[in-house]
PDB file of N, CA and C in Angstrom:
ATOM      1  N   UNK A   1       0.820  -1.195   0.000  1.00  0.00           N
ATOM      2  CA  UNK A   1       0.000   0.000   0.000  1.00  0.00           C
ATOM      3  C   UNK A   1       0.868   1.266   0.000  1.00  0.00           C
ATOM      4  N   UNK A   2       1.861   1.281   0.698  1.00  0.00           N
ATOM      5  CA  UNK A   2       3.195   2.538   0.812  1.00  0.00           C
ATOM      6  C   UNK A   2       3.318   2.788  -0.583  1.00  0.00           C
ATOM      7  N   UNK A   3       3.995   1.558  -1.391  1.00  0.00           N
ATOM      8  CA  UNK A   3       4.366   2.129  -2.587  1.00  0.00           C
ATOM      9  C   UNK A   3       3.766   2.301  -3.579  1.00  0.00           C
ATOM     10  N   UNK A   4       1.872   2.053  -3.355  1.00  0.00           N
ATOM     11  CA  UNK A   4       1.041   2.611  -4.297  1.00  0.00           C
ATOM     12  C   UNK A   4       1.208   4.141  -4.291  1.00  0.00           C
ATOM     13  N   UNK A   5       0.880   4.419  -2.542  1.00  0.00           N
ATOM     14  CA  UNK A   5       0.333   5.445  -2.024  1.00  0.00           C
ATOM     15  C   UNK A   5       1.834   6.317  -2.907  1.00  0.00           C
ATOM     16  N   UNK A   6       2.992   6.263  -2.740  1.00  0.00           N
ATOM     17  CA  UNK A   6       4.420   7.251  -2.842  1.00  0.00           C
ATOM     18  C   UNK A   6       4.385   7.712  -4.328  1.00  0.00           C
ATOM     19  N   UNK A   7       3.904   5.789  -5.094  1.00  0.00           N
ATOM     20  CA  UNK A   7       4.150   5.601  -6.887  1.00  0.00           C
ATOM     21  C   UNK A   7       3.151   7.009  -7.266  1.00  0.00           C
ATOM     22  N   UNK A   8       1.825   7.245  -6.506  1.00  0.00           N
ATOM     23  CA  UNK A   8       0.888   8.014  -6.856  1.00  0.00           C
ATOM     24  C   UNK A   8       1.009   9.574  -6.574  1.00  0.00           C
ATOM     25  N   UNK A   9       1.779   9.828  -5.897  1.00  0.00           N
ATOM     26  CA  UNK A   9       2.294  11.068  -5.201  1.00  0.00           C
ATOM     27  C   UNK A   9       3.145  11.643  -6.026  1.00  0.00           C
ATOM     28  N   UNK A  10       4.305  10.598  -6.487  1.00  0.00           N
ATOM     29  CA  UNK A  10       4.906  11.210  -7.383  1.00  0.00           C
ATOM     30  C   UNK A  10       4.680  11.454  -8.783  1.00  0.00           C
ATOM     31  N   UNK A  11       3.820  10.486  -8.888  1.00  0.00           N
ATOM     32  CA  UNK A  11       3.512  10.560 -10.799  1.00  0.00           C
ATOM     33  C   UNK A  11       2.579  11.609 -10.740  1.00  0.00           C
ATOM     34  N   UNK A  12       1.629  12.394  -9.743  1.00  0.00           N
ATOM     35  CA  UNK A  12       0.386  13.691  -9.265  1.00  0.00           C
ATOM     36  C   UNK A  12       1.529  14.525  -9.267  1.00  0.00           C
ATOM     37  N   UNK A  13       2.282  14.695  -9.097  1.00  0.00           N
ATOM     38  CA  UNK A  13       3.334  15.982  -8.258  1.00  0.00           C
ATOM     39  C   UNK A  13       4.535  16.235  -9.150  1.00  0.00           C
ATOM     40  N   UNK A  14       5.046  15.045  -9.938  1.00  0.00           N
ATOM     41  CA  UNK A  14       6.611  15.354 -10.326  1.00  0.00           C
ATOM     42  C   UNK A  14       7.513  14.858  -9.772  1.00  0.00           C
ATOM     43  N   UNK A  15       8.614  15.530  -9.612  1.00  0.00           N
ATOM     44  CA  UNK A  15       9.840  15.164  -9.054  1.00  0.00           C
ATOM     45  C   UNK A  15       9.462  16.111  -6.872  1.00  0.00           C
ATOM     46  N   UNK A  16       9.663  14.913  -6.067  1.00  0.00           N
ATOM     47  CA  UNK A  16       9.560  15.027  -5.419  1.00  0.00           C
ATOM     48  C   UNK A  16      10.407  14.586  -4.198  1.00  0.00           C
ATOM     49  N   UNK A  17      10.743  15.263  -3.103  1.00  0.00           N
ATOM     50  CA  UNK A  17      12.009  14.773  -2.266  1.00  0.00           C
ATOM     51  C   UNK A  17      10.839  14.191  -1.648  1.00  0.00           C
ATOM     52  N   UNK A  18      11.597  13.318  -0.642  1.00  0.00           N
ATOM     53  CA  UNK A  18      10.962  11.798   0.347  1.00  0.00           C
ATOM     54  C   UNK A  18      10.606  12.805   1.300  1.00  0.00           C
ATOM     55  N   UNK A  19      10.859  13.916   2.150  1.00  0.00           N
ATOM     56  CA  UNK A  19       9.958  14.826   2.471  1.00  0.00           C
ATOM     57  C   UNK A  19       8.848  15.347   2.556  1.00  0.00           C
ATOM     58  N   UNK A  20       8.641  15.740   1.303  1.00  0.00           N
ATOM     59  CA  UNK A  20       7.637  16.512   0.282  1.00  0.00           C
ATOM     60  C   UNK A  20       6.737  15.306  -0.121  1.00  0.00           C
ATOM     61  N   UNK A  21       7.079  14.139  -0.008  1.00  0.00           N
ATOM     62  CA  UNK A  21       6.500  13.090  -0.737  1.00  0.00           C
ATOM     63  C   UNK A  21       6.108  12.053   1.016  1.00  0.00           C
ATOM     64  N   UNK A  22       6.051  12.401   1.485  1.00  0.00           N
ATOM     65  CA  UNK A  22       5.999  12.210   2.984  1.00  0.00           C
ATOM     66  C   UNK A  22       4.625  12.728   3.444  1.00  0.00           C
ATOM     67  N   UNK A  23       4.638  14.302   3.113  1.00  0.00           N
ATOM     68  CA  UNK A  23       3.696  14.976   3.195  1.00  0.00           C
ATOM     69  C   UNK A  23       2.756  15.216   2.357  1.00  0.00           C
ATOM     70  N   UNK A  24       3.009  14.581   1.518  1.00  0.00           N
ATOM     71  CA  UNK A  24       1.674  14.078   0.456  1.00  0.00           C
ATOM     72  C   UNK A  24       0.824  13.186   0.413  1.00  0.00           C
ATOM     73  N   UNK A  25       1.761  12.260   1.201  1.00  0.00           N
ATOM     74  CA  UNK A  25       1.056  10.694   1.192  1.00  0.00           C
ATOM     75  C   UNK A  25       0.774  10.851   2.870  1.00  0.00           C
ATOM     76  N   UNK A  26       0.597  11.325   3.690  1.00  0.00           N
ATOM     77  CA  UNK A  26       0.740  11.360   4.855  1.00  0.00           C
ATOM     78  C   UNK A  26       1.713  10.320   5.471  1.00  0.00           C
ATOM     79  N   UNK A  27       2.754   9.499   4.568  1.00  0.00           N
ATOM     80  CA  UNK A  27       3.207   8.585   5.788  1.00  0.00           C
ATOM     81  C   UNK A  27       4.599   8.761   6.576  1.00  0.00           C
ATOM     82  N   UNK A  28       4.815   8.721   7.421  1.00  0.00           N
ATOM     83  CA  UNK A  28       6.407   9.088   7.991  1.00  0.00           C
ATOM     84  C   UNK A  28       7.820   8.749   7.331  1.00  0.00           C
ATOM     85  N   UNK A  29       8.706   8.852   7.562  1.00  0.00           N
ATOM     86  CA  UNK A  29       9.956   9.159   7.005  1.00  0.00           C
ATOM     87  C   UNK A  29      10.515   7.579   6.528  1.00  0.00           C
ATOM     88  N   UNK A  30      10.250   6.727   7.779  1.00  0.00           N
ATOM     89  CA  UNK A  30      10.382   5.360   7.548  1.00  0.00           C
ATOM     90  C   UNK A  30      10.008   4.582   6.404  1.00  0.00           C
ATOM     91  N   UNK A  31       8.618   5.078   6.177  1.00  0.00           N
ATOM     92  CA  UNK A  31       7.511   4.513   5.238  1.00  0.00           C
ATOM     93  C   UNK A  31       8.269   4.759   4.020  1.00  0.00           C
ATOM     94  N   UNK A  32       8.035   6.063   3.916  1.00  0.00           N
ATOM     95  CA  UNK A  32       8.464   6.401   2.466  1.00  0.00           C
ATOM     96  C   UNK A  32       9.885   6.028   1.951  1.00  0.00           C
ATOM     97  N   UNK A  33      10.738   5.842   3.124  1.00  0.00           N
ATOM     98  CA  UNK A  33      12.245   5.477   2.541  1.00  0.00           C
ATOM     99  C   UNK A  33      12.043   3.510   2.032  1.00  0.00           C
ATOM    100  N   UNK A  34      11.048   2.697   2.731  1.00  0.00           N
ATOM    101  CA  UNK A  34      10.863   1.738   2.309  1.00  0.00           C
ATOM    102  C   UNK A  34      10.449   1.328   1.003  1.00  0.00           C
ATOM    103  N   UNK A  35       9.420   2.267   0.820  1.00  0.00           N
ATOM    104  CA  UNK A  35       8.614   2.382  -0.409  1.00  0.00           C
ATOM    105  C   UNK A  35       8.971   2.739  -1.708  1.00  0.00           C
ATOM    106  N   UNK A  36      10.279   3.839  -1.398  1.00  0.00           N
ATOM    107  CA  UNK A  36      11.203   4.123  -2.463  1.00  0.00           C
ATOM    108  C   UNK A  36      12.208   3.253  -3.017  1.00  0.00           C
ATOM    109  N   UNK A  37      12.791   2.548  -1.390  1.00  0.00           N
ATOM    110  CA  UNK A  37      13.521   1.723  -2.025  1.00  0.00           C
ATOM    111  C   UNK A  37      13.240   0.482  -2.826  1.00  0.00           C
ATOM    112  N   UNK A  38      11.887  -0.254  -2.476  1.00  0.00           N
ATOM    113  CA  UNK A  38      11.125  -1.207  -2.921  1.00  0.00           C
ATOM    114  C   UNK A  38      10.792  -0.613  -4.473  1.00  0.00           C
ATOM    115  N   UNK A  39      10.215   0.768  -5.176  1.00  0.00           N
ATOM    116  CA  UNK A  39      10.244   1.256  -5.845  1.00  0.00           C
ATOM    117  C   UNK A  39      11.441   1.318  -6.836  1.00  0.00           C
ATOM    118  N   UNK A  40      12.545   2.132  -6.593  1.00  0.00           N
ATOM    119  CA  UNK A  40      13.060   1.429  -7.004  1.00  0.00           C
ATOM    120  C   UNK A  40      14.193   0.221  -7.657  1.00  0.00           C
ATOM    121  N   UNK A  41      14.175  -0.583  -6.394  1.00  0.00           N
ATOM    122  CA  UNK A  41      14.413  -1.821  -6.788  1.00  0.00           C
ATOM    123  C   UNK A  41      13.693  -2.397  -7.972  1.00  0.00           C
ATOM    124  N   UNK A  42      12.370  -2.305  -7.856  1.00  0.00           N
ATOM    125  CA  UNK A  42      11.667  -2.598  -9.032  1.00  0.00           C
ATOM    126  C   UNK A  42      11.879  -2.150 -10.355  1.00  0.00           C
ATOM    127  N   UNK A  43      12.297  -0.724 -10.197  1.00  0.00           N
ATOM    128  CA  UNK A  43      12.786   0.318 -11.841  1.00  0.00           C
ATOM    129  C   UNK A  43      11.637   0.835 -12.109  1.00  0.00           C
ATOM    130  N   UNK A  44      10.599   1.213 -11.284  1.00  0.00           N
ATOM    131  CA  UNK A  44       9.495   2.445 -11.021  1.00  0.00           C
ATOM    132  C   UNK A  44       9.855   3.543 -10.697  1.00  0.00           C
ATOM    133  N   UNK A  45      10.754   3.908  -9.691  1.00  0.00           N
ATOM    134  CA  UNK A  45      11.371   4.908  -9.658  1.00  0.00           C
ATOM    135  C   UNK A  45      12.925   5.315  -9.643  1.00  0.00           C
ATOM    136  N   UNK A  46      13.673   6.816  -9.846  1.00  0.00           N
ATOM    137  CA  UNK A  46      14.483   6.787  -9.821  1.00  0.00           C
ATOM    138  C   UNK A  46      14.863   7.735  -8.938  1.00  0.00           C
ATOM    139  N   UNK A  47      16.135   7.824  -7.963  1.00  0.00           N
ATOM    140  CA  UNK A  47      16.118   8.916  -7.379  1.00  0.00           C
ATOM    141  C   UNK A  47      17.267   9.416  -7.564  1.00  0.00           C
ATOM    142  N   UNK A  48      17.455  10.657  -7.499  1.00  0.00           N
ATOM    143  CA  UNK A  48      18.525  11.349  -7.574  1.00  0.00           C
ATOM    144  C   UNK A  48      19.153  12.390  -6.517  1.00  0.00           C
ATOM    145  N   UNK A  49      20.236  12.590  -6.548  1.00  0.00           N
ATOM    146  CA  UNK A  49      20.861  13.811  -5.655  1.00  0.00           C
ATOM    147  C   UNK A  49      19.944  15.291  -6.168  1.00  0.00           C
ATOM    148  N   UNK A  50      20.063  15.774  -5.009  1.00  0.00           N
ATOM    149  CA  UNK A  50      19.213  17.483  -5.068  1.00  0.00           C
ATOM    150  C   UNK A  50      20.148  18.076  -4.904  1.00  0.00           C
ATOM    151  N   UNK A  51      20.297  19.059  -6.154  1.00  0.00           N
ATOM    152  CA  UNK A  51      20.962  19.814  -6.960  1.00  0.00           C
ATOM    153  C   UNK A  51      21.220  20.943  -5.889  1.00  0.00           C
ATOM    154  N   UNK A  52      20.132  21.178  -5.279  1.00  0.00           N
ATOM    155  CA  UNK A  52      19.959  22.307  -3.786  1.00  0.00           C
ATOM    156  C   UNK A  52      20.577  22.048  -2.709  1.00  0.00           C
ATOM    157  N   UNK A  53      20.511  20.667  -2.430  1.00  0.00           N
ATOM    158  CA  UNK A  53      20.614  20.346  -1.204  1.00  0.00           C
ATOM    159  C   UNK A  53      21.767  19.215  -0.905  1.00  0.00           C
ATOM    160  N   UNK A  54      22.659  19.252  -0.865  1.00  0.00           N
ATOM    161  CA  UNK A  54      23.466  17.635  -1.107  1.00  0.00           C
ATOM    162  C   UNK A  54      23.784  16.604  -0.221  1.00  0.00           C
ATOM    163  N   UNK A  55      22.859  16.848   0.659  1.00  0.00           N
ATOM    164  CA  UNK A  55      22.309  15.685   1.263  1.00  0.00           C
ATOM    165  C   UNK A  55      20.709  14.987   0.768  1.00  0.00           C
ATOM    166  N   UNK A  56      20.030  15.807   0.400  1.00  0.00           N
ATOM    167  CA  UNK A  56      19.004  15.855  -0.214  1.00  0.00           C
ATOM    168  C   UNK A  56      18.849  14.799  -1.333  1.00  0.00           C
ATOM    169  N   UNK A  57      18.121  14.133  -1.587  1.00  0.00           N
ATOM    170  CA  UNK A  57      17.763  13.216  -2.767  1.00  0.00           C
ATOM    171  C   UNK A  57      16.086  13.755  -3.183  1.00  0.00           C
ATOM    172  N   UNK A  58      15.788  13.373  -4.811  1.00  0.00           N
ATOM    173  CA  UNK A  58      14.745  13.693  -5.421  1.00  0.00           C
ATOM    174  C   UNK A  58      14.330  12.381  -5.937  1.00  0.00           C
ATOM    175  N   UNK A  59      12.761  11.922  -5.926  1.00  0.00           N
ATOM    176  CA  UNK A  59      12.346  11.136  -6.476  1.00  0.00           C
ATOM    177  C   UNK A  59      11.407  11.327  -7.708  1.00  0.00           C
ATOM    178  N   UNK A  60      11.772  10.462  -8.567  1.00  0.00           N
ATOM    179  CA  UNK A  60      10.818  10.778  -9.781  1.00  0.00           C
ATOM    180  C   UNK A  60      10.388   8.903 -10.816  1.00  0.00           C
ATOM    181  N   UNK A  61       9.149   9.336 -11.705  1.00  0.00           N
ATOM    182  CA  UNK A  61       9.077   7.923 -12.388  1.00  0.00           C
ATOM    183  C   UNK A  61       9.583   8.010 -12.941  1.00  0.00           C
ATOM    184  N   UNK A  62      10.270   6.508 -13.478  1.00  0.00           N
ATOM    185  CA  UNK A  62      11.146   6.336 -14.808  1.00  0.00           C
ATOM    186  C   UNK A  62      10.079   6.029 -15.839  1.00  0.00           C
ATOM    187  N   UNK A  63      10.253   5.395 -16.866  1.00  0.00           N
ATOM    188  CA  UNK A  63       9.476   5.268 -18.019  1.00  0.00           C
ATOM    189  C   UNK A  63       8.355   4.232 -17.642  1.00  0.00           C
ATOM    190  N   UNK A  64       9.114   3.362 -16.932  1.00  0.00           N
ATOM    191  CA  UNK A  64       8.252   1.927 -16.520  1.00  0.00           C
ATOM    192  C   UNK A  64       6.981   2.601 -15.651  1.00  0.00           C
ATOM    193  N   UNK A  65       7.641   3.257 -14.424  1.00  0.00           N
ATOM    194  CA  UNK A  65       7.277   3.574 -13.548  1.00  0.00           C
ATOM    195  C   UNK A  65       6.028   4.820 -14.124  1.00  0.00           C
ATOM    196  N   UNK A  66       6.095   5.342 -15.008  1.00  0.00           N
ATOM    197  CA  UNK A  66       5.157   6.141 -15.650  1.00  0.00           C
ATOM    198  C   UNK A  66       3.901   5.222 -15.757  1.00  0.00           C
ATOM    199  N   UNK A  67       4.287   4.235 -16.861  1.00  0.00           N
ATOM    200  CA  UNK A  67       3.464   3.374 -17.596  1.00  0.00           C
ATOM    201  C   UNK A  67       2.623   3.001 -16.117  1.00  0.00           C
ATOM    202  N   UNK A  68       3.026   2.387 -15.078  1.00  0.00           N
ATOM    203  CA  UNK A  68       2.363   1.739 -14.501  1.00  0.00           C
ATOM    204  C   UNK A  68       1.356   2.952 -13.653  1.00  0.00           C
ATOM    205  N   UNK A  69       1.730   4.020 -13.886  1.00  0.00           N
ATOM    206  CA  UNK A  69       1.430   5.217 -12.673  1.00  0.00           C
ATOM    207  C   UNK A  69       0.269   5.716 -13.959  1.00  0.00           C
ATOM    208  N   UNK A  70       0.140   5.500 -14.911  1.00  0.00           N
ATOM    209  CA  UNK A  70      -1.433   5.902 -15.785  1.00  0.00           C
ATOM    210  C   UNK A  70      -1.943   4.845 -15.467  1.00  0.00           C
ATOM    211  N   UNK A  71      -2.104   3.206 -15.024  1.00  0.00           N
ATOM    212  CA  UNK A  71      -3.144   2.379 -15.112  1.00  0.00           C
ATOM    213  C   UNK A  71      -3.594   2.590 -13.782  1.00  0.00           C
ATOM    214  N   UNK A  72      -2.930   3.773 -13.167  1.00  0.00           N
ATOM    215  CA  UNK A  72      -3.634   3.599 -11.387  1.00  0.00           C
ATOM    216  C   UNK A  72      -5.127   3.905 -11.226  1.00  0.00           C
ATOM    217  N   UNK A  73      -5.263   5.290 -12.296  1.00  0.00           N
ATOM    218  CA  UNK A  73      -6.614   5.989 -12.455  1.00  0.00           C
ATOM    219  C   UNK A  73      -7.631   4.513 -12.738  1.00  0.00           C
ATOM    220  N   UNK A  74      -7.585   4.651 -14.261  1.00  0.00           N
ATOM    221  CA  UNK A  74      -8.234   3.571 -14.683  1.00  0.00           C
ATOM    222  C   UNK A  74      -8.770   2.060 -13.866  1.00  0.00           C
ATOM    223  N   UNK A  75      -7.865   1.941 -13.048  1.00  0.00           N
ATOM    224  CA  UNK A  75      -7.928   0.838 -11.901  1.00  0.00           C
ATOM    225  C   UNK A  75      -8.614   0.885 -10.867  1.00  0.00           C
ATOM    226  N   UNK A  76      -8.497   2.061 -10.270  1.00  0.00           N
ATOM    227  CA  UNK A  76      -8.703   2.900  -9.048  1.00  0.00           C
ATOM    228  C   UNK A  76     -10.171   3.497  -9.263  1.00  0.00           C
ATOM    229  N   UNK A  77     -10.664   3.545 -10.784  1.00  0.00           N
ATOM    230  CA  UNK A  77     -11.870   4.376 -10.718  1.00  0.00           C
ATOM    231  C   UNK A  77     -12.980   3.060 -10.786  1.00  0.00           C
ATOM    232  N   UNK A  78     -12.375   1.859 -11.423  1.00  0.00           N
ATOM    233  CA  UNK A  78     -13.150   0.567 -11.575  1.00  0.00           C
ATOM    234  C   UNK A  78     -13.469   0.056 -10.268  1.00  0.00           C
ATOM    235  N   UNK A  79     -12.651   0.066  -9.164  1.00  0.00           N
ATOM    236  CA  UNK A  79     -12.776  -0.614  -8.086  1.00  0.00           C
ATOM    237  C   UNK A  79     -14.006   0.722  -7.168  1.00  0.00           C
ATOM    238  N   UNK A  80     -13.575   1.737  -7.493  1.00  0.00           N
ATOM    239  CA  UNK A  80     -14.759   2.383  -6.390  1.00  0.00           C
ATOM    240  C   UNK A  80     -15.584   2.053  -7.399  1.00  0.00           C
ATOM    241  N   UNK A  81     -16.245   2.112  -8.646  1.00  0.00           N
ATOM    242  CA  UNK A  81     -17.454   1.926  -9.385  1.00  0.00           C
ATOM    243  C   UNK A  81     -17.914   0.418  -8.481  1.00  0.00           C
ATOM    244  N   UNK A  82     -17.148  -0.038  -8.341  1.00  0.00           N
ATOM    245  CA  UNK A  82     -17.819  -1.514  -8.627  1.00  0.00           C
ATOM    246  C   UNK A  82     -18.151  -1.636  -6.570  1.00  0.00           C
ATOM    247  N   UNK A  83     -17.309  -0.865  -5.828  1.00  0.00           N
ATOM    248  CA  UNK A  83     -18.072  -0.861  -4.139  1.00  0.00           C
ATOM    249  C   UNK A  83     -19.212  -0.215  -4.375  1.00  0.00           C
ATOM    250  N   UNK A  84     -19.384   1.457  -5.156  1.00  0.00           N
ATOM    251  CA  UNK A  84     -20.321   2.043  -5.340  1.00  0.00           C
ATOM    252  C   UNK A  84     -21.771   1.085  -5.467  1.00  0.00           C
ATOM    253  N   UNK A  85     -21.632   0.554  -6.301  1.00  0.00           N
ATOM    254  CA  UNK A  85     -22.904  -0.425  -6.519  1.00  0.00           C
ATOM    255  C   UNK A  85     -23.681  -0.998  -5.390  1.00  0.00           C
ATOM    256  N   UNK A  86     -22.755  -1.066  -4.361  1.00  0.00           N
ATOM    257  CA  UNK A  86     -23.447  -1.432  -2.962  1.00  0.00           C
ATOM    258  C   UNK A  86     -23.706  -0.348  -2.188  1.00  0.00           C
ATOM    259  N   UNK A  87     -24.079   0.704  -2.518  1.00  0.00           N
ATOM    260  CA  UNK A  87     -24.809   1.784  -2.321  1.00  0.00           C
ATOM    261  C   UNK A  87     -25.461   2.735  -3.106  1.00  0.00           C
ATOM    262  N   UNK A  88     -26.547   3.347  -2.685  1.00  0.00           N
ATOM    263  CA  UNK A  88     -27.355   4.133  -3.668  1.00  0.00           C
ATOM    264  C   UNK A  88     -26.958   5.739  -3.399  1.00  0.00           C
ATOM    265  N   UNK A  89     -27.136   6.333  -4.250  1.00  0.00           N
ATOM    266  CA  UNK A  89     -26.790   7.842  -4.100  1.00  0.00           C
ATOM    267  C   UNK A  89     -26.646   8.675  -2.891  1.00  0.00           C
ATOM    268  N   UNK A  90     -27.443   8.295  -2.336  1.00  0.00           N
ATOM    269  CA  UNK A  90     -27.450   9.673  -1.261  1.00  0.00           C
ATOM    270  C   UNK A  90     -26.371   8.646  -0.191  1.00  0.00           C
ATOM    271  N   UNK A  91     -26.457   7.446   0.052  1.00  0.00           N
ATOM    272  CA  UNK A  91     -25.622   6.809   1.326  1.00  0.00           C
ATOM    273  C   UNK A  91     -24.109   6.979   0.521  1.00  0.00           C
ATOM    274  N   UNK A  92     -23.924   6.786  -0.730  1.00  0.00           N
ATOM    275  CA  UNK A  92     -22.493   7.102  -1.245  1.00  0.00           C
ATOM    276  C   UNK A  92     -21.907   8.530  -0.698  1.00  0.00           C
ATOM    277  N   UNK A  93     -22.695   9.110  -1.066  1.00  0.00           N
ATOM    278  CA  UNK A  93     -22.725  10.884  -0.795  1.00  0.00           C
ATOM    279  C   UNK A  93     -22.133  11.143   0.641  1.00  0.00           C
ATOM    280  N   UNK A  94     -22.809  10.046   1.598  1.00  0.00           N
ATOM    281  CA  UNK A  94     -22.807  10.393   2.755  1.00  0.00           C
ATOM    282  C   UNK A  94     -21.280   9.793   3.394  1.00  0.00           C
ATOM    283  N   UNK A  95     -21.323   8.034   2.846  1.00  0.00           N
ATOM    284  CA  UNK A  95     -20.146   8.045   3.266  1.00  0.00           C
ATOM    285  C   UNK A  95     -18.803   9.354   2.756  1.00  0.00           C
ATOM    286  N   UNK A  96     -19.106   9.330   1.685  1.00  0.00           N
ATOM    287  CA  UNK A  96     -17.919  10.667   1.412  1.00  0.00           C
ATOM    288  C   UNK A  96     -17.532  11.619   2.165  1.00  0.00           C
ATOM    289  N   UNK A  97     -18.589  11.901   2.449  1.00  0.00           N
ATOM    290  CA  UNK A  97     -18.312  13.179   3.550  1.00  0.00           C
ATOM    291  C   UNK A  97     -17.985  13.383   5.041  1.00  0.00           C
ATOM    292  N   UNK A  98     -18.762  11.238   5.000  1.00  0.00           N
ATOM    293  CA  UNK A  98     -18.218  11.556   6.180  1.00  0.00           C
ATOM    294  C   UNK A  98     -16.095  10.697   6.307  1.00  0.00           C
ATOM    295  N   UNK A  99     -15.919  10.638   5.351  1.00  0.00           N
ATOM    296  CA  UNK A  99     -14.737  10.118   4.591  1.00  0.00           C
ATOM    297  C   UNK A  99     -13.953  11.529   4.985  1.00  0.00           C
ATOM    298  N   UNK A 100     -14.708  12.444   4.463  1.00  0.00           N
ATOM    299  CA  UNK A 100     -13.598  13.557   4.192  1.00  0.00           C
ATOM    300  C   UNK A 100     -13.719  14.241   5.698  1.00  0.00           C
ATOM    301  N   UNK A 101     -14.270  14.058   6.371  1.00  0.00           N
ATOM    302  CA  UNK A 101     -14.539  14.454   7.859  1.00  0.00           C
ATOM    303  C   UNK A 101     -13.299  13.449   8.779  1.00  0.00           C
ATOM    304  N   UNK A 102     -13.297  12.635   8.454  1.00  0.00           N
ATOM    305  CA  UNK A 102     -12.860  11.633   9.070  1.00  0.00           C
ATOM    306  C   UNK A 102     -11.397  11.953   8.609  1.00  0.00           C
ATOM    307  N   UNK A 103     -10.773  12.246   7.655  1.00  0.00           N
ATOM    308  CA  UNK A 103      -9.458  12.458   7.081  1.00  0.00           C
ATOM    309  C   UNK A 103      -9.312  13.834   7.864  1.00  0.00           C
ATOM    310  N   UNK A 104     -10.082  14.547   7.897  1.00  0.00           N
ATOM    311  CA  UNK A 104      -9.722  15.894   8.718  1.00  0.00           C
ATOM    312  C   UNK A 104      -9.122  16.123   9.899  1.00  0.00           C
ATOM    313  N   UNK A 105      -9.756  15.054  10.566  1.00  0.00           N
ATOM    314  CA  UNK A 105      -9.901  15.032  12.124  1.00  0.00           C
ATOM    315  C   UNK A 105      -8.377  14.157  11.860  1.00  0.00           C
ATOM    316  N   UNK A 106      -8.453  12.910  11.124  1.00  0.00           N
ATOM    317  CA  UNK A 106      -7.127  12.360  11.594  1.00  0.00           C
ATOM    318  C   UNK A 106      -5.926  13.310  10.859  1.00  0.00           C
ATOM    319  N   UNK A 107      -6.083  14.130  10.032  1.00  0.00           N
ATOM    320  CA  UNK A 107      -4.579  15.251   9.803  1.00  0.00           C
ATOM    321  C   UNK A 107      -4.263  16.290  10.845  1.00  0.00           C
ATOM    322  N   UNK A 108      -5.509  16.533  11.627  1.00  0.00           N
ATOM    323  CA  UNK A 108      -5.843  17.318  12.702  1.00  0.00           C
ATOM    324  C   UNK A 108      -4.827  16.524  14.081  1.00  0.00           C
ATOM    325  N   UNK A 109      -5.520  15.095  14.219  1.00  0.00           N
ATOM    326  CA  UNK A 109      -4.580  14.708  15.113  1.00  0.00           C
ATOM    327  C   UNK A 109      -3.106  14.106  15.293  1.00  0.00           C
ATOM    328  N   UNK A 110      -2.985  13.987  13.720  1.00  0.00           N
ATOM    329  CA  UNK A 110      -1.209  13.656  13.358  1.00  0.00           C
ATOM    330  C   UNK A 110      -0.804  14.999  13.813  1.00  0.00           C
ATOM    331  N   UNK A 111      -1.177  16.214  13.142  1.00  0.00           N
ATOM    332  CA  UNK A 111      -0.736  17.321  13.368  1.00  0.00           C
ATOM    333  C   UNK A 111      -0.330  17.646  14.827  1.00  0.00           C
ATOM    334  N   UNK A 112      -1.145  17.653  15.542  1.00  0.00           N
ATOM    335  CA  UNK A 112      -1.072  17.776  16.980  1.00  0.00           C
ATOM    336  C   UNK A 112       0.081  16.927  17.780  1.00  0.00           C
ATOM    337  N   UNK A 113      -0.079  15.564  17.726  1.00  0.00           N
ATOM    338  CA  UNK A 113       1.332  14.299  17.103  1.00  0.00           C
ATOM    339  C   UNK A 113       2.758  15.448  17.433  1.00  0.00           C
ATOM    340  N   UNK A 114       2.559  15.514  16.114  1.00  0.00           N
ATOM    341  CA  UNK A 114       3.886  16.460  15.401  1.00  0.00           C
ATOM    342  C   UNK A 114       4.516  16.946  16.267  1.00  0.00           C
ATOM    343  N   UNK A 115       3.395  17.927  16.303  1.00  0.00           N
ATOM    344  CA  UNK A 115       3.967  19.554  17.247  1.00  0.00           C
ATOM    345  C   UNK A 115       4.253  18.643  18.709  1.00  0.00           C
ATOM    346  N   UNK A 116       4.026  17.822  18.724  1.00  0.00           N
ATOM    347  CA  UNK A 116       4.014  17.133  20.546  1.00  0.00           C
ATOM    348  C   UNK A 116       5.942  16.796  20.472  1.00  0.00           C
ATOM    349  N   UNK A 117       5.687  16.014  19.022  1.00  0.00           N
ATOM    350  CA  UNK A 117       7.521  15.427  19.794  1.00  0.00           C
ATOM    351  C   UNK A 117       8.499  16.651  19.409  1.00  0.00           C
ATOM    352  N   UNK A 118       8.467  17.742  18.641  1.00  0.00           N
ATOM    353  CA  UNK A 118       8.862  18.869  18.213  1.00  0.00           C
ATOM    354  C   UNK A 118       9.643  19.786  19.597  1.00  0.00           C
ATOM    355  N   UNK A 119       8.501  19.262  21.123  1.00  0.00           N
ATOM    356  CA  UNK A 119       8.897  19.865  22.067  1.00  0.00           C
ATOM    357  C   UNK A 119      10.133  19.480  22.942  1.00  0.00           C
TER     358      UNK A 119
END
């Protein structure tokens, strides 16, 4: 799931440091260094030194890693069509929102998280 979540972050975004790509995907520093490297090991992604920063590394798709990062949509839109079906309009509606309520509250309480070990 990490290296859907990272593969998708970066092919939405560009070239992205494990940082920046951290905070996209919401997952911690650990996650994403796994996910990259699993990435690519595979030859999905490639990373490079930051030109800015030289400790810094940048992640981006390679060609493969492209190809596979367009069938995500297409994939991704079949599988909610096909849960959708087990609900009718207005309860879809509802879970959504309360989906996007629910993502709020938990960026709300990572956030809080954060600022805690910061001290």
């Amino acid at each position: 799931m990490s290296e859907w979540r990272l593969l998708a972050a970066v092919g939405r975004f560009g070239v992205l440091s494990p940082t920046a790509a951290g905070a996209r995907t919401s997952m911690d520093k650990v996650k994403v260094s796994r996910a990259a490297a699993s990435l690519v090991a595979r030859g999905l992604l490639r990373q490079s030194q930051d030109p800015n920063d030289g400790r810094g590394r940048l992640l981006r798709l390679t060609r493969k890693g492209t190809s596979v990062y367009a069938s995500i949509g297409p994939t991704s839109e079949k599988i909610e069509d096909m849960l959708a079906e087990g609900l009718n309009k207005t309860e879809w509606s509802a879970l959504n929102r309360a989906l996007g309520k629910l993502m709020t509250h938990a960026k709300a309480i990572l956030g809080d998280a954060e600022g805690e070990d910061e001290d």
